[in-house]
C-alpha atoms as a PDB file:
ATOM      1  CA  UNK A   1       3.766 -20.090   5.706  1.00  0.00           C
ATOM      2  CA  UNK A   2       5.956 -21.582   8.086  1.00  0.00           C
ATOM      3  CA  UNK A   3       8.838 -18.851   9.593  1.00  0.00           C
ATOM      4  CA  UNK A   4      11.209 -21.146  10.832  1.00  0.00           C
ATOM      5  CA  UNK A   5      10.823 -23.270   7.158  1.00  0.00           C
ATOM      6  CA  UNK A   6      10.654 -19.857   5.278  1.00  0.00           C
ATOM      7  CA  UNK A   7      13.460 -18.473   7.264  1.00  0.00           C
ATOM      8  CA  UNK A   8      15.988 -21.367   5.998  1.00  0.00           C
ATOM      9  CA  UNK A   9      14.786 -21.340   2.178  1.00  0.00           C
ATOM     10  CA  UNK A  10      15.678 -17.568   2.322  1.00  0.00           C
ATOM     11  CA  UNK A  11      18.787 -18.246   3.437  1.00  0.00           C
ATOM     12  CA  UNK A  12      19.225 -20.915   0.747  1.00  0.00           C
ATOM     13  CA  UNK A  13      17.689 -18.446  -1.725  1.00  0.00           C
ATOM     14  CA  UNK A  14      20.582 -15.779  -0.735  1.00  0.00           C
ATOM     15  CA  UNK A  15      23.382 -18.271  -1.005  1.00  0.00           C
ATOM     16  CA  UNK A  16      22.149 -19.650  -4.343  1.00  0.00           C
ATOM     17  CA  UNK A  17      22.141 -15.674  -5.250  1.00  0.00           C
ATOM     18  CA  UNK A  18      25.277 -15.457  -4.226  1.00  0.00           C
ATOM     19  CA  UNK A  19      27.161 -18.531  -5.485  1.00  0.00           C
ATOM     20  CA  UNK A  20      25.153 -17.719  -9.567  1.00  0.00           C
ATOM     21  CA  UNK A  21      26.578 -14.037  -8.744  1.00  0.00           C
ATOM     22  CA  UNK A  22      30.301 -15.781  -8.713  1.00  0.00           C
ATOM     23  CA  UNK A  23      30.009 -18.206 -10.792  1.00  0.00           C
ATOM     24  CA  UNK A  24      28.454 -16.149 -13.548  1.00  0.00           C
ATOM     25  CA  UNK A  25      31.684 -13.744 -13.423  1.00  0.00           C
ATOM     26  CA  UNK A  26      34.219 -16.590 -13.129  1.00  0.00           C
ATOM     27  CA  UNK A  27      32.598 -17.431 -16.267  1.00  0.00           C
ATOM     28  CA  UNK A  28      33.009 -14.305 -17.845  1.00  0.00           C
ATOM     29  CA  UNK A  29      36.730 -15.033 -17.451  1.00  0.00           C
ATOM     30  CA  UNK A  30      36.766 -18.174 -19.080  1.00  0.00           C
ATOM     31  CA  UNK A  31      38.705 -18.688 -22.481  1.00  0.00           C
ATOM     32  CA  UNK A  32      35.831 -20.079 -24.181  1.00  0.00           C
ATOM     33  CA  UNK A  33      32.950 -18.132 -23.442  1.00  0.00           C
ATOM     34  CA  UNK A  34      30.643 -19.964 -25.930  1.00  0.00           C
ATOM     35  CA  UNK A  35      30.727 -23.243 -23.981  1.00  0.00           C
ATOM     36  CA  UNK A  36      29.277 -21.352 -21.371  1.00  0.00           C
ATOM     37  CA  UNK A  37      26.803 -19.369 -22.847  1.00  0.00           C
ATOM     38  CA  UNK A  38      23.842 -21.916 -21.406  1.00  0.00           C
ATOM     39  CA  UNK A  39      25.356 -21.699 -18.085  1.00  0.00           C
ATOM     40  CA  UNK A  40      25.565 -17.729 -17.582  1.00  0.00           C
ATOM     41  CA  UNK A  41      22.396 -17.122 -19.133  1.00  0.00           C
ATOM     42  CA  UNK A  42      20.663 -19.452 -16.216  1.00  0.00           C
ATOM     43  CA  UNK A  43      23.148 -18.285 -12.927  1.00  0.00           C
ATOM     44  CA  UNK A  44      21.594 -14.750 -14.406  1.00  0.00           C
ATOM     45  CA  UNK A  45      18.136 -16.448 -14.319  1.00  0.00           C
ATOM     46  CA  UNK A  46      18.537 -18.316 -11.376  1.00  0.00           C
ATOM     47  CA  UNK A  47      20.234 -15.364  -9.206  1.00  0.00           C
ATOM     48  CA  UNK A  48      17.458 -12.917  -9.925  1.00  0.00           C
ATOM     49  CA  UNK A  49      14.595 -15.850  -9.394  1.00  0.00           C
ATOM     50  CA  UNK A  50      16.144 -16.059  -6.002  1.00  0.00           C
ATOM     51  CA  UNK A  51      16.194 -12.897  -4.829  1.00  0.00           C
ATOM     52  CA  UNK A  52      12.675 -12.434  -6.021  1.00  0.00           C
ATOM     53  CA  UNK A  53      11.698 -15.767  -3.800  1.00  0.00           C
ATOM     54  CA  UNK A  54      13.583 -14.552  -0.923  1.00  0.00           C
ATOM     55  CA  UNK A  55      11.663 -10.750  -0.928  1.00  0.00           C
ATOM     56  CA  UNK A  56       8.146 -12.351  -1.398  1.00  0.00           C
ATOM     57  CA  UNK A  57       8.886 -14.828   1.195  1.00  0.00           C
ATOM     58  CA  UNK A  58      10.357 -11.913   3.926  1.00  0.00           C
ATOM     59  CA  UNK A  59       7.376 -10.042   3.078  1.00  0.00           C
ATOM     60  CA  UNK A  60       4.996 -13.287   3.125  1.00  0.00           C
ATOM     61  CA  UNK A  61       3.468 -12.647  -0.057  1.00  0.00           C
ATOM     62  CA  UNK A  62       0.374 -14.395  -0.751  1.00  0.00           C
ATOM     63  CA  UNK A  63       2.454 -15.156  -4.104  1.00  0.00           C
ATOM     64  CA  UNK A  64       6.003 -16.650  -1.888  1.00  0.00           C
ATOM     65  CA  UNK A  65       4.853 -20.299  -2.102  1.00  0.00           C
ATOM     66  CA  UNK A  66       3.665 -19.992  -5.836  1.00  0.00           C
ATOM     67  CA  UNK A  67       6.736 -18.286  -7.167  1.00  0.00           C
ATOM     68  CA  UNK A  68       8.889 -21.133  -4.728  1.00  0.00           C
ATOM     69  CA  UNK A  69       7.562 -23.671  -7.543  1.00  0.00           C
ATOM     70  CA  UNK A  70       9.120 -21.676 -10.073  1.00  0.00           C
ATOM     71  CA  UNK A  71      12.763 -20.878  -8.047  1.00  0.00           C
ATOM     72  CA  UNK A  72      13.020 -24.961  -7.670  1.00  0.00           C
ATOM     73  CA  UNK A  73      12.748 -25.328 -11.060  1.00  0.00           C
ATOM     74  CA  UNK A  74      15.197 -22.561 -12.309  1.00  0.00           C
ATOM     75  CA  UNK A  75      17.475 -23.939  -9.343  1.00  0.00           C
ATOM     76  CA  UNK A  76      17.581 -27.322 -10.771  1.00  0.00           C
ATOM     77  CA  UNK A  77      18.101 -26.337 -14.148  1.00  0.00           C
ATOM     78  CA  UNK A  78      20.551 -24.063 -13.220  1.00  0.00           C
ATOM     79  CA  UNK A  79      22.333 -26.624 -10.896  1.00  0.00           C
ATOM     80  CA  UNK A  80      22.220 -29.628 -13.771  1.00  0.00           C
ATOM     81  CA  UNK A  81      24.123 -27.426 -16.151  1.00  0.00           C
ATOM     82  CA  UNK A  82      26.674 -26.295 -13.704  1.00  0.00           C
ATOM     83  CA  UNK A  83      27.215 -30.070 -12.730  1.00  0.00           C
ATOM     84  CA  UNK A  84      28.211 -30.306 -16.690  1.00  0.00           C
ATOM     85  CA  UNK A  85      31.334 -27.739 -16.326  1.00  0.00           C
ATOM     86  CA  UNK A  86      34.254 -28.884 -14.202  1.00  0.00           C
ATOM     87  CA  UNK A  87      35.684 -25.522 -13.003  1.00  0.00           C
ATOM     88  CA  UNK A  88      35.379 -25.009  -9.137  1.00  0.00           C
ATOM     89  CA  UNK A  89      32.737 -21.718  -9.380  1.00  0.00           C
ATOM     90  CA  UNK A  90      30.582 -24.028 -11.248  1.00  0.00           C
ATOM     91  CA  UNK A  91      30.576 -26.976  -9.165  1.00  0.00           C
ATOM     92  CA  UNK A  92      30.406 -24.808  -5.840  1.00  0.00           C
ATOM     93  CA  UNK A  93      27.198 -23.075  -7.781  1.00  0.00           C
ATOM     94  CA  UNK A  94      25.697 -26.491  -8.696  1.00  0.00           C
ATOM     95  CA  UNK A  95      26.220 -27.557  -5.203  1.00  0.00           C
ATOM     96  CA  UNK A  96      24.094 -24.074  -4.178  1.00  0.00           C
ATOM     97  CA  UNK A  97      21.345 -24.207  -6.803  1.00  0.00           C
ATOM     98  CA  UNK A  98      20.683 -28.016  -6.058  1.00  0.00           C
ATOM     99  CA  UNK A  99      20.011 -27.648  -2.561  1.00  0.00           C
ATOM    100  CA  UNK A 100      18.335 -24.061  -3.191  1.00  0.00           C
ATOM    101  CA  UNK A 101      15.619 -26.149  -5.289  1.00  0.00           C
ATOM    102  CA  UNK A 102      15.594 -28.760  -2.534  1.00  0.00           C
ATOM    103  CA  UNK A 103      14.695 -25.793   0.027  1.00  0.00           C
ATOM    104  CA  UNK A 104      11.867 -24.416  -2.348  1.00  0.00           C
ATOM    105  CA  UNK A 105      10.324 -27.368  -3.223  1.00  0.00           C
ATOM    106  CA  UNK A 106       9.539 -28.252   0.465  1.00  0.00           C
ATOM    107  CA  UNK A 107       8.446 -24.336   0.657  1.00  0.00           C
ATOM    108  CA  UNK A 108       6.287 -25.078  -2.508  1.00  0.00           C
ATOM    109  CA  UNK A 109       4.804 -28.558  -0.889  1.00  0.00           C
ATOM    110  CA  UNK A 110       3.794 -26.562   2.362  1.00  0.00           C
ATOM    111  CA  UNK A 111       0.910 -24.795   0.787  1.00  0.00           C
END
């Protein structure tokens, strides 16, 4: 594993963290809390996935590059549904969780 490459998907794992961490309370505030059901339940998803990818690749984990697949995935998921809602906490988390997954896909494709 690469430490200058792992070094800048951590940091993109951190701010994806970070940006699902605000955007799933901004939600929370919302009037209509149902039409963002999909979304909070994935910035939850997504925030913890990242966090996880960011320990395992600090610690370079045998499992870092492996569980990167998975983080890209969650992270474009994530992003796509955020890109649906027009509030500012959702488009800054989109904006996040699509270039987290770019990050962990070119971790993922370094194995």
């Amino acid at each position: 594993m690469n430490q200058m490459n792992s070094k800048s998907c951590i940091d993109a794992c951190t701010r994806c963290a970070e940006a699902c961490d605000v955007c799933t309370a901004a939600c929370l505030q919302e009037s209509d809390i149902a039409a963002m059901r999909k979304c909070l339940a994935l910035t939850i998803d997504c925030a913890q996935m990242c966090r996880l990818a960011a320990a395992l690749m600090a610690r370079q984990s045998d499992y870092a590059l492996a569980l990167c697949r998975v983080c890209a995935d969650i992270c474009k998921t994530c992003g796509d549904e955020c890109n649906k809602h027009h509030h500012e906490h959702c488009q800054n988390c989109a904006m996040a969780c699509l270039n987290c997954a770019l990050y962990c896909e070119n971790m993922a494709a370094s194995a």
